[in-house]
Protein backbone atom coordinates (compact mmCIF):
# COMPACT_ATOMS: atom_id res chain seq x y z
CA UNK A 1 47.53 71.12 -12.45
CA UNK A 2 44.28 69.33 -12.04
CA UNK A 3 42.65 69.45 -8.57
CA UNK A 4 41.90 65.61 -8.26
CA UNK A 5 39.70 65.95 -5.19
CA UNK A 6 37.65 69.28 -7.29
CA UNK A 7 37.04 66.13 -9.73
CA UNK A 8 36.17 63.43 -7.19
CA UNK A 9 33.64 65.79 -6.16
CA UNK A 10 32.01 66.70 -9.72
CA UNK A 11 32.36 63.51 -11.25
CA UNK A 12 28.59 61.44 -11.19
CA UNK A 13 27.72 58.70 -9.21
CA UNK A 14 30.53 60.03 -6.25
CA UNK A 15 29.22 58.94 -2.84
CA UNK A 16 27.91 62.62 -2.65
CA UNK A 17 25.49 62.11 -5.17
CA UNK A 18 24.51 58.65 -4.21
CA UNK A 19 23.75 59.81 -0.55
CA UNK A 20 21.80 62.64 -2.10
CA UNK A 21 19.53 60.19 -4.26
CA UNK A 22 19.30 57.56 -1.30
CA UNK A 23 18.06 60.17 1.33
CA UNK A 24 15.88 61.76 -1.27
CA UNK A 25 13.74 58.34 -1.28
CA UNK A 26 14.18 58.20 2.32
CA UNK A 27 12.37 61.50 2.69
CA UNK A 28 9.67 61.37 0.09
CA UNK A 29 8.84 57.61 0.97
CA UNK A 30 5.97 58.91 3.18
CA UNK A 31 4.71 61.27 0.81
CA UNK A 32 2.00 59.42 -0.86
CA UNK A 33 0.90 56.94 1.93
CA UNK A 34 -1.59 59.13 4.15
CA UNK A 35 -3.29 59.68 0.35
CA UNK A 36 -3.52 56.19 -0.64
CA UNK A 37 -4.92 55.34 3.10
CA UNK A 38 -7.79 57.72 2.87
CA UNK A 39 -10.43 54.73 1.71
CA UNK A 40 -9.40 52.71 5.18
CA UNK A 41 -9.25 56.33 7.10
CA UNK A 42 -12.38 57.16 5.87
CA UNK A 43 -13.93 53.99 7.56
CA UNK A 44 -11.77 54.24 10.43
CA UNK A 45 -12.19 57.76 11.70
CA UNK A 46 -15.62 58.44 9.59
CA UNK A 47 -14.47 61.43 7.36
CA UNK A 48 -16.01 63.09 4.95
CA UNK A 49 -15.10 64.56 1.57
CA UNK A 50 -14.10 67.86 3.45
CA UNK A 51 -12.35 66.43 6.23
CA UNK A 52 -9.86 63.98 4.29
CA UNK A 53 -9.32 67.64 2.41
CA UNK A 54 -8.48 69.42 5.61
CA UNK A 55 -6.00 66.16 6.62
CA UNK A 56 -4.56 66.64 3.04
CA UNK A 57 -4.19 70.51 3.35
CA UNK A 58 -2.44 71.17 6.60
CA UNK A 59 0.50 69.52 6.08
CA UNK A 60 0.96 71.29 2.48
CA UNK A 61 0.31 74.70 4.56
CA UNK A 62 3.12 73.41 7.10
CA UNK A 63 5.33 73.56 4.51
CA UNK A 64 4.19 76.89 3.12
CA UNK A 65 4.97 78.60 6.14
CA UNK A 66 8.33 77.28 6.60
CA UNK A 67 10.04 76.58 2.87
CA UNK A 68 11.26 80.34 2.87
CA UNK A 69 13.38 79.78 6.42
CA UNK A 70 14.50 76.61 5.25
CA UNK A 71 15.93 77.60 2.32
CA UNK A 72 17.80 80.89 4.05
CA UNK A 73 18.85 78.77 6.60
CA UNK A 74 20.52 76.26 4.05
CA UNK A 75 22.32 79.26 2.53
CA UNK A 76 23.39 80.11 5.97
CA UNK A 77 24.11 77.10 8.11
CA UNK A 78 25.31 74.66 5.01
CA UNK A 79 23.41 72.30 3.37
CA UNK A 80 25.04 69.10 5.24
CA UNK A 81 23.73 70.05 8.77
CA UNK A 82 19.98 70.94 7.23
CA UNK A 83 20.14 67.18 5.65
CA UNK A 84 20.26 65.94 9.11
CA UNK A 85 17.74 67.67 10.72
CA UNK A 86 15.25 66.66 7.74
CA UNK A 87 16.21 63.30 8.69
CA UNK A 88 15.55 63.73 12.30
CA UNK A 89 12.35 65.66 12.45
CA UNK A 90 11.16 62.60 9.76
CA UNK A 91 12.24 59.99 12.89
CA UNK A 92 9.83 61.70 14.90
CA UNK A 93 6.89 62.20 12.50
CA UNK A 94 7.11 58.64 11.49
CA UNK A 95 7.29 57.70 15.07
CA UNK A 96 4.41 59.83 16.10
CA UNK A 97 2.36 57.97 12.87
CA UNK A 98 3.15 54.72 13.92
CA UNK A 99 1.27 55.50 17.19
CA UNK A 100 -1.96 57.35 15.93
CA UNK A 101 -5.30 56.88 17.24
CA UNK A 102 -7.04 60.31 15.99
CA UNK A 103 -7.19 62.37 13.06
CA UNK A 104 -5.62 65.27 15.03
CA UNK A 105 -2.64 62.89 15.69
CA UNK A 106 -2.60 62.00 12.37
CA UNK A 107 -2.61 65.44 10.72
CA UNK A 108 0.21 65.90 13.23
CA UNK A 109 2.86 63.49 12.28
CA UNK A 110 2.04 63.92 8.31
CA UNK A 111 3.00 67.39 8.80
CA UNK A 112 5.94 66.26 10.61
CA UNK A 113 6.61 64.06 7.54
CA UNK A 114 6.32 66.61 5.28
CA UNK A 115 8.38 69.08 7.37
CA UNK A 116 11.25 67.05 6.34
CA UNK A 117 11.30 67.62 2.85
CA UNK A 118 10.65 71.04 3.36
CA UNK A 119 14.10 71.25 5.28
CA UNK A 120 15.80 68.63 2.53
CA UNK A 121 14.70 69.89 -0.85
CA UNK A 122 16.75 73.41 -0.60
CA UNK A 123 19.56 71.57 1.00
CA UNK A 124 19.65 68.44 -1.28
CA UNK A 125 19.13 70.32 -4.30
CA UNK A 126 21.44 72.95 -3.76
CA UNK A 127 24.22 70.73 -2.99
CA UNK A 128 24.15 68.56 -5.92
CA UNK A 129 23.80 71.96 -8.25
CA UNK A 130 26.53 73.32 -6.50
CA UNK A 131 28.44 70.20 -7.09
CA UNK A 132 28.36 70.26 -10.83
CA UNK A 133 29.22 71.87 -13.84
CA UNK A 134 25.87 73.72 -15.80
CA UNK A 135 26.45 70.51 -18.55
CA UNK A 136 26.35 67.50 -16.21
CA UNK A 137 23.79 69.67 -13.50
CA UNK A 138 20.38 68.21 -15.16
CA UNK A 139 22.05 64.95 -15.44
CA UNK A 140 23.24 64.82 -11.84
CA UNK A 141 19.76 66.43 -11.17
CA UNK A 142 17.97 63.05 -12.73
CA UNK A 143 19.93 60.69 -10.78
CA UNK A 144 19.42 62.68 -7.60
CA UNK A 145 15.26 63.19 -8.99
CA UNK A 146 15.12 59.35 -9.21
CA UNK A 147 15.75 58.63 -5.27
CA UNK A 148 13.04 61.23 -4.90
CA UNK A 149 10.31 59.20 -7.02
CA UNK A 150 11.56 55.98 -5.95
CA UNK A 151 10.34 56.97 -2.59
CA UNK A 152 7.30 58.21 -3.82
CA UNK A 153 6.96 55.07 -5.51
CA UNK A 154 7.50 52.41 -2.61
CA UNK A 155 5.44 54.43 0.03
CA UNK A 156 2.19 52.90 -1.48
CA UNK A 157 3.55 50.14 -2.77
CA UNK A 158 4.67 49.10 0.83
CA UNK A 159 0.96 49.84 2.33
CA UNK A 160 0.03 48.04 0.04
CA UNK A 161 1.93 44.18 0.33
CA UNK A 162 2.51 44.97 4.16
CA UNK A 163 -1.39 45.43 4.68
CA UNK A 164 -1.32 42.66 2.58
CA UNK A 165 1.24 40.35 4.90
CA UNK A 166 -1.30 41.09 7.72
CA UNK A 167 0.28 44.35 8.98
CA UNK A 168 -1.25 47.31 10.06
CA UNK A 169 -0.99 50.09 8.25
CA UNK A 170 0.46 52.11 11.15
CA UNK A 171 3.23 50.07 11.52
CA UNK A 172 4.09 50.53 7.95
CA UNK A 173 5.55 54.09 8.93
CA UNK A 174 7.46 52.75 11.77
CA UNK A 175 8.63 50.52 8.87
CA UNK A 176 10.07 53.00 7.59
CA UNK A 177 11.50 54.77 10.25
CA UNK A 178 15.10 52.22 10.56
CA UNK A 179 16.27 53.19 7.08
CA UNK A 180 16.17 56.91 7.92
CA UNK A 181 18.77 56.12 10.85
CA UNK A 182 20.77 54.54 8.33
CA UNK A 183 19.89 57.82 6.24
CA UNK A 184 21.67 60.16 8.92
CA UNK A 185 25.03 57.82 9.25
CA UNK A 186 25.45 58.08 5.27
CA UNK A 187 24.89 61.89 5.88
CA UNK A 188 27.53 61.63 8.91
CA UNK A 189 30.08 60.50 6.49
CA UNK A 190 30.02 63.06 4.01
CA UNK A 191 33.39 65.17 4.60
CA UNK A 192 33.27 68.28 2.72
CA UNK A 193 30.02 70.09 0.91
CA UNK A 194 30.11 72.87 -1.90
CA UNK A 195 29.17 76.41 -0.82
CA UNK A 196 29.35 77.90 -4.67
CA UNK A 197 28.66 76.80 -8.14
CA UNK A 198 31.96 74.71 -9.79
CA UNK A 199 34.78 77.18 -11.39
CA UNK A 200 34.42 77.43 -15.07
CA UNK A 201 37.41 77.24 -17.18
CA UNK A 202 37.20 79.90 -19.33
CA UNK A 203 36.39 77.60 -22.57
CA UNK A 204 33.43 76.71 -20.26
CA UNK A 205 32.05 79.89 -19.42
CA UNK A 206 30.61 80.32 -22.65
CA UNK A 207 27.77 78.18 -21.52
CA UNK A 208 24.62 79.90 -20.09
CA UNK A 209 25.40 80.43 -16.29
CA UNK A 210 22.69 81.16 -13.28
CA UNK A 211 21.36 84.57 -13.10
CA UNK A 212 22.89 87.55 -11.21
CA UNK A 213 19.74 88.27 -9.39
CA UNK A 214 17.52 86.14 -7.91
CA UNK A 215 13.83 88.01 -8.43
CA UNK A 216 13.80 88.31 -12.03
CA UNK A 217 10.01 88.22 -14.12
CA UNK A 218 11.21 84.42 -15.44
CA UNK A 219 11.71 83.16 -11.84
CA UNK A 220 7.91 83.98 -11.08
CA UNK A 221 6.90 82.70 -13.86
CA UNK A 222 8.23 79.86 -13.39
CA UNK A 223 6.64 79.90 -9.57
CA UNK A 224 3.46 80.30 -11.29
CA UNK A 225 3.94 77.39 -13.70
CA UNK A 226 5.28 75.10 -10.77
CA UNK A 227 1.73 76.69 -9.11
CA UNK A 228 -0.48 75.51 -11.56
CA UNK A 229 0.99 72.00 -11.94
CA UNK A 230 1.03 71.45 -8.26
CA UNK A 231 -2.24 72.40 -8.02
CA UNK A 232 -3.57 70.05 -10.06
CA UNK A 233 -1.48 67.18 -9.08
CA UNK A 234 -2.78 67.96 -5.19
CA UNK A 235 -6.00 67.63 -6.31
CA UNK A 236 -5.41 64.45 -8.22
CA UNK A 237 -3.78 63.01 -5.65
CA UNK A 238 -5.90 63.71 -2.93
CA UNK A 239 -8.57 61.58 -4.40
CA UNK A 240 -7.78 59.42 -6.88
CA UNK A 241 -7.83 56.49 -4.63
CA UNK A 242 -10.98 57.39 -3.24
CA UNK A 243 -12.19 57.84 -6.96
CA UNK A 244 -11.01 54.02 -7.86
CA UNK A 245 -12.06 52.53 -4.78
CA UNK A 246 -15.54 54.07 -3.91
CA UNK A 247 -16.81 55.32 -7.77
CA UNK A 248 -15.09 52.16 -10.12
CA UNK A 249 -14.70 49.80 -7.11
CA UNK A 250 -12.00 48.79 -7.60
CA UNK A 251 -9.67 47.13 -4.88
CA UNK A 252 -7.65 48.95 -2.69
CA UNK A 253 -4.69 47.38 -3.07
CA UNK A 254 -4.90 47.99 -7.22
CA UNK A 255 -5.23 51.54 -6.78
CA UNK A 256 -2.20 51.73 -4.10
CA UNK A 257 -0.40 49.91 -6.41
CA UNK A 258 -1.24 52.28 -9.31
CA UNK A 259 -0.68 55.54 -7.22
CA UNK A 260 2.82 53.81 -6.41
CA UNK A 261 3.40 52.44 -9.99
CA UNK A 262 3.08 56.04 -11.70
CA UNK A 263 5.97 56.73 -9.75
CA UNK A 264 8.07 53.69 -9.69
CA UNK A 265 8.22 55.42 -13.28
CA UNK A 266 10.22 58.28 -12.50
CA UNK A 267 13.18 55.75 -11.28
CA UNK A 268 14.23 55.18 -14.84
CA UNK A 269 12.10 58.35 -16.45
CA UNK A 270 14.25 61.13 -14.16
CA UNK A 271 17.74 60.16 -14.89
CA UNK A 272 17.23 59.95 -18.74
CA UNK A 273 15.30 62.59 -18.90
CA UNK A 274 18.47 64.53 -17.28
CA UNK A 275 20.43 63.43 -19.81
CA UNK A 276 18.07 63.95 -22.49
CA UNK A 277 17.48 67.40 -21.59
CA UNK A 278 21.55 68.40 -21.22
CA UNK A 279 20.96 67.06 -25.14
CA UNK A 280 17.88 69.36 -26.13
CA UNK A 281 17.68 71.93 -23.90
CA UNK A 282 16.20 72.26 -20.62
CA UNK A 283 12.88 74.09 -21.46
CA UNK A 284 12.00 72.26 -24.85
CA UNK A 285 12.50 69.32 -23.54
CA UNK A 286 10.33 69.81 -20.44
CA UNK A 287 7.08 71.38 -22.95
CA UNK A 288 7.69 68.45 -24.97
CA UNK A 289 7.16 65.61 -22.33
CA UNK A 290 4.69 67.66 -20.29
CA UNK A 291 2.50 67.83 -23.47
CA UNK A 292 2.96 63.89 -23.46
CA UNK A 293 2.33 63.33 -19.95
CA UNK A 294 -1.15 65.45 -19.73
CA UNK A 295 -2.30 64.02 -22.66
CA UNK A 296 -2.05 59.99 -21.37
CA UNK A 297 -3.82 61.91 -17.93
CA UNK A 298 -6.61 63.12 -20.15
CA UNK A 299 -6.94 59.91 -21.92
CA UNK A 300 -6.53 57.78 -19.08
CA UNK A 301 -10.14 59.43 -17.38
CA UNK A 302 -11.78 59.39 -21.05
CA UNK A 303 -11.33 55.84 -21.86
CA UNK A 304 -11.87 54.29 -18.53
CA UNK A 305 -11.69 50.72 -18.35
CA UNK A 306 -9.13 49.12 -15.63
CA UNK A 307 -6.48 48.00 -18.21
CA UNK A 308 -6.22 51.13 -20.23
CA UNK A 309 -6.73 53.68 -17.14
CA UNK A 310 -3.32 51.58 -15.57
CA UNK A 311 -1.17 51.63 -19.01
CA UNK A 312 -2.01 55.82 -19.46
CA UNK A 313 -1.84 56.77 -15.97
CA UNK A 314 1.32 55.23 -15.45
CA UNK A 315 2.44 56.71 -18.80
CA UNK A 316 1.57 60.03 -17.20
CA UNK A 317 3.63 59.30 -14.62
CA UNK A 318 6.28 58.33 -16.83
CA UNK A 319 6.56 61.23 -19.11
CA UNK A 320 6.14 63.83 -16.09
CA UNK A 321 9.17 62.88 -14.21
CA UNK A 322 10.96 62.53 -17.82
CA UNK A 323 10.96 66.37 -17.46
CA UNK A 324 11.92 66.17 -13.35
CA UNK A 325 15.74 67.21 -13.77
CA UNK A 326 14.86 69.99 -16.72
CA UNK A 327 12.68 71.45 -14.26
CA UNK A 328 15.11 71.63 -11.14
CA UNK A 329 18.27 72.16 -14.03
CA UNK A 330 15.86 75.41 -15.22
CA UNK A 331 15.55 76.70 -11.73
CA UNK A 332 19.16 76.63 -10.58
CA UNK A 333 19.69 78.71 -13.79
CA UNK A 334 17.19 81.61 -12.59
CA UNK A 335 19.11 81.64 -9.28
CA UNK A 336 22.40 82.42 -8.06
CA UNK A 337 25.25 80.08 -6.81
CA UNK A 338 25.22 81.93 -3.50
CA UNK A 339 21.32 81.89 -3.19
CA UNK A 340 21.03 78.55 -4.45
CA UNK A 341 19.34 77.01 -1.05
CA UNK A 342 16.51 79.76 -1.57
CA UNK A 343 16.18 79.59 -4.86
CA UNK A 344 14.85 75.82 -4.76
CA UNK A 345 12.75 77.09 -1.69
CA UNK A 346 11.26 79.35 -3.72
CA UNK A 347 10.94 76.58 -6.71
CA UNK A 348 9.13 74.11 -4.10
CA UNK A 349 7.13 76.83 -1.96
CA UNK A 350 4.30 77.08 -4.97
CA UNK A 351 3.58 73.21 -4.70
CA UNK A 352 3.11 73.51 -0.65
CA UNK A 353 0.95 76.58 -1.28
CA UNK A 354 -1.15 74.73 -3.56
CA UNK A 355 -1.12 71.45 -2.23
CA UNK A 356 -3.15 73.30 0.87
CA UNK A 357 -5.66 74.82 -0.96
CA UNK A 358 -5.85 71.70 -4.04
CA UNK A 359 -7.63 69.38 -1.90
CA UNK A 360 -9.66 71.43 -0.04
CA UNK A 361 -10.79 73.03 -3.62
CA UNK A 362 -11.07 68.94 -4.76
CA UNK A 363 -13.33 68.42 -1.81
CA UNK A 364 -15.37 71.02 -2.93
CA UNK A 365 -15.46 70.34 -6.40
CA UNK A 366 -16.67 66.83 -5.00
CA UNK A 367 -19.32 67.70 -3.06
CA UNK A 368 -20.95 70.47 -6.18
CA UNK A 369 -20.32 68.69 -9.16
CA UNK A 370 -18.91 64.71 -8.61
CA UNK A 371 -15.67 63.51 -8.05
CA UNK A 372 -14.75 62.96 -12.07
CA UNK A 373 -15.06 67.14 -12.24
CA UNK A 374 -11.78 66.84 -9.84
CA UNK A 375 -9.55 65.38 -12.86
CA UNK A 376 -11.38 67.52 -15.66
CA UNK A 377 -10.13 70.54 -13.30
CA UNK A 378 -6.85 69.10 -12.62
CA UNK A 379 -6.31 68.52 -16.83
CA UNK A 380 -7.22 72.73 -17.57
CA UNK A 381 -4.88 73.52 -14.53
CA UNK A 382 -1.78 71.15 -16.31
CA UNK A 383 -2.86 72.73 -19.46
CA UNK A 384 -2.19 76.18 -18.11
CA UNK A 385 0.95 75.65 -16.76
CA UNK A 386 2.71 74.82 -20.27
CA UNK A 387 1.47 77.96 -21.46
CA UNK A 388 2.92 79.97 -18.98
CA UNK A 389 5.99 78.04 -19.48
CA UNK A 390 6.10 78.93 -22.91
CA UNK A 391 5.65 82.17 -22.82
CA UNK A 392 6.85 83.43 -19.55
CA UNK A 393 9.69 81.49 -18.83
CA UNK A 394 12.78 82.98 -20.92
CA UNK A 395 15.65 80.32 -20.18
CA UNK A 396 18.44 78.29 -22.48
């Protein structure tokens, strides 16, 4: 007989799942805001090029240190407990933002920040792979992908019309600080979490299951093609506002709203690219739209010009988080049921490793040879990445 509460739990949209995606823009909703304030901290603390790259760095190399315990500990402990602390040690480092008056203070409660997704990405992730079969996983992966970019999305956007209602911009962090206590009741009511992958029926098990072992020659490839993306986006990211407001001139607002805008994309982009991908396969699919996506980056700095740099950024945006759930759907394939929590550890350690040395390399690349050189680098860095996923990466 049917288990109905083994379906409750695997079926999409359960309260699971919705939990999952609402917490994931809970946590990432900070992500992007410290960037897209570097113009006004500039003025404010009077930084230079290689200062608003150490700010950027040391919360990337915060999570370096600290993504391989997280993910054991999520194997260990469960994934339901390391949700809530993710959520907690967010309270504080949106707390300790809202109250900043240096850029040591500063540096400190962005690391905080991004201390919490450290502790939520191997927990989130591994509970919603756990929670689904290998068919629906990139699907349920896209809906859980799209909380993620939502926050990304609405951190800048908020800076953006708060500063704009008259705010400051440090109370736009304890702005967001209430819906991450409504974050940890939703986590509260969760009753029971999945510890191993869904059991096949044996019709089922003829599709491709996660690997045996986790260190196999396609999971660090993979690592390395996560690397080189990550790498570039840090750098992008680190100064693309500066680039629109200081080089163009263009407002400050427009270029928050951009930075926010290429990921309000991902909100519809992540879940059908999950169930695009569960159509075409997890690693075609992701070539294809990455192709797509770093061409409309290319084009976007080529062309210039306000109106087409908006439409092909965001399009970039768009067609990279079309590919968000193939990406997590391939790594829970190169990793074990049991090791799931380190698996995605491993999966998100290369972009904390590079996000603390891409915009101190940006800064650099800055200062020697202009701020434009930043995105040229960025573009042979995404370029690199598909190659190793081609060829590295054996998978589907």
């Amino acid at each position: 007989m049917d288990d109905p509460q083994a379906d409750s739990q695997t079926r999409l949209l359960s309260y699971s799942l919705i939990v999952m995606m609402l917490t994931h823009t809970m946590t990432h909703s900070f992500q992007n805001i410290h960037t897209a304030l570097f113009p006004v901290l500039r003025e404010e603390f009077m930084l230079t090029n290689q200062q608003i790259g150490i700010i950027a760095s040391i919360p990337n190399l915060c999570q370096a240190l600290l993504t391989i315990p997280a993910g054991l500990l999520s194997d260990r402990v469960g994934s339901k407990k390391m949700l809530l602390l993710a959520m907690g040690v967010a309270c504080v480092g949106a707390l300790t933002a809202s109250a900043t008056n240096s850029p040591t203070m500063l540096i400190v409660a962005v690391s905080l920040l991004y201390l919490n997704t450290t502790v939520y990405h191997p927990a989130g992730y591994s509970f919603v792979s756990r929670s689904f079969k290998p068919k629906d996983r990139s699907k349920a992966l896209g809906i859980q992908g799209a909380g993620g970019t939502l926050g990304m999305a609405i951190g800048p956007i908020s800076l953006a019309v708060l500063i704009y209602l008259g705010f400051q911009w440090r109370q736009v962090y304890l702005f967001w600080f209430f819906p991450l206590l409504l974050g940890i009741a939703m986590i509260l009511r969760i009753r029971e979490e999945p510890t191993e992958d869904v059991v096949l029926s044996d019709a089922e098990k003829t599709e491709q299951e996660p690997a045996s072992s986790l260190l196999t020659t396609s999971l660090v490839f993979f690592m390395v093609f996560s690397g080189a993306r990550m790498i570039a986006s840090g750098m992008t990211n680190s100064f693309l506002n500066v680039y629109l407001v200081e080089t163009k001139g263009w407002e400050f607002g427009y270029a928050s709203l951009i930075l926010g805008g290429s990921y309000i994309m991902g909100i519809v982009a992540a879940p059908i690219g999950g169930f695009l991908a569960a159509k075409y396969g997890d690693k075609r699919w992701t070539m294809t739209v990455l192709a797509a996506s770093y061409a409309c980056y290319i084009l976007a700095f080529i062309v210039g010009g306000v109106l087409p740099f908006t439409l092909l950024y965001l399009g970039h945006g768009f067609f990279n988080f079309l590919g968000m759930a193939s990406n997590s759907s391939i790594m829970a394939k190169l990793s074990p049921g049991r090791q799931r929590g380190l698996g995605f550890a491993l999966y998100f350690l290369p972009g904390s490793v590079m996000g603390a040395i891409a915009p101190m390399m940006a800064a650099f690349i800055a200062d020697s040879l202009g701020m434009y050189t930043i995105f040229m680098v960025s573009f042979a860095a995404y370029l690199a990445s598909i190659l190793v996923l081609m060829f590295g990466v054996k998978v589907d």
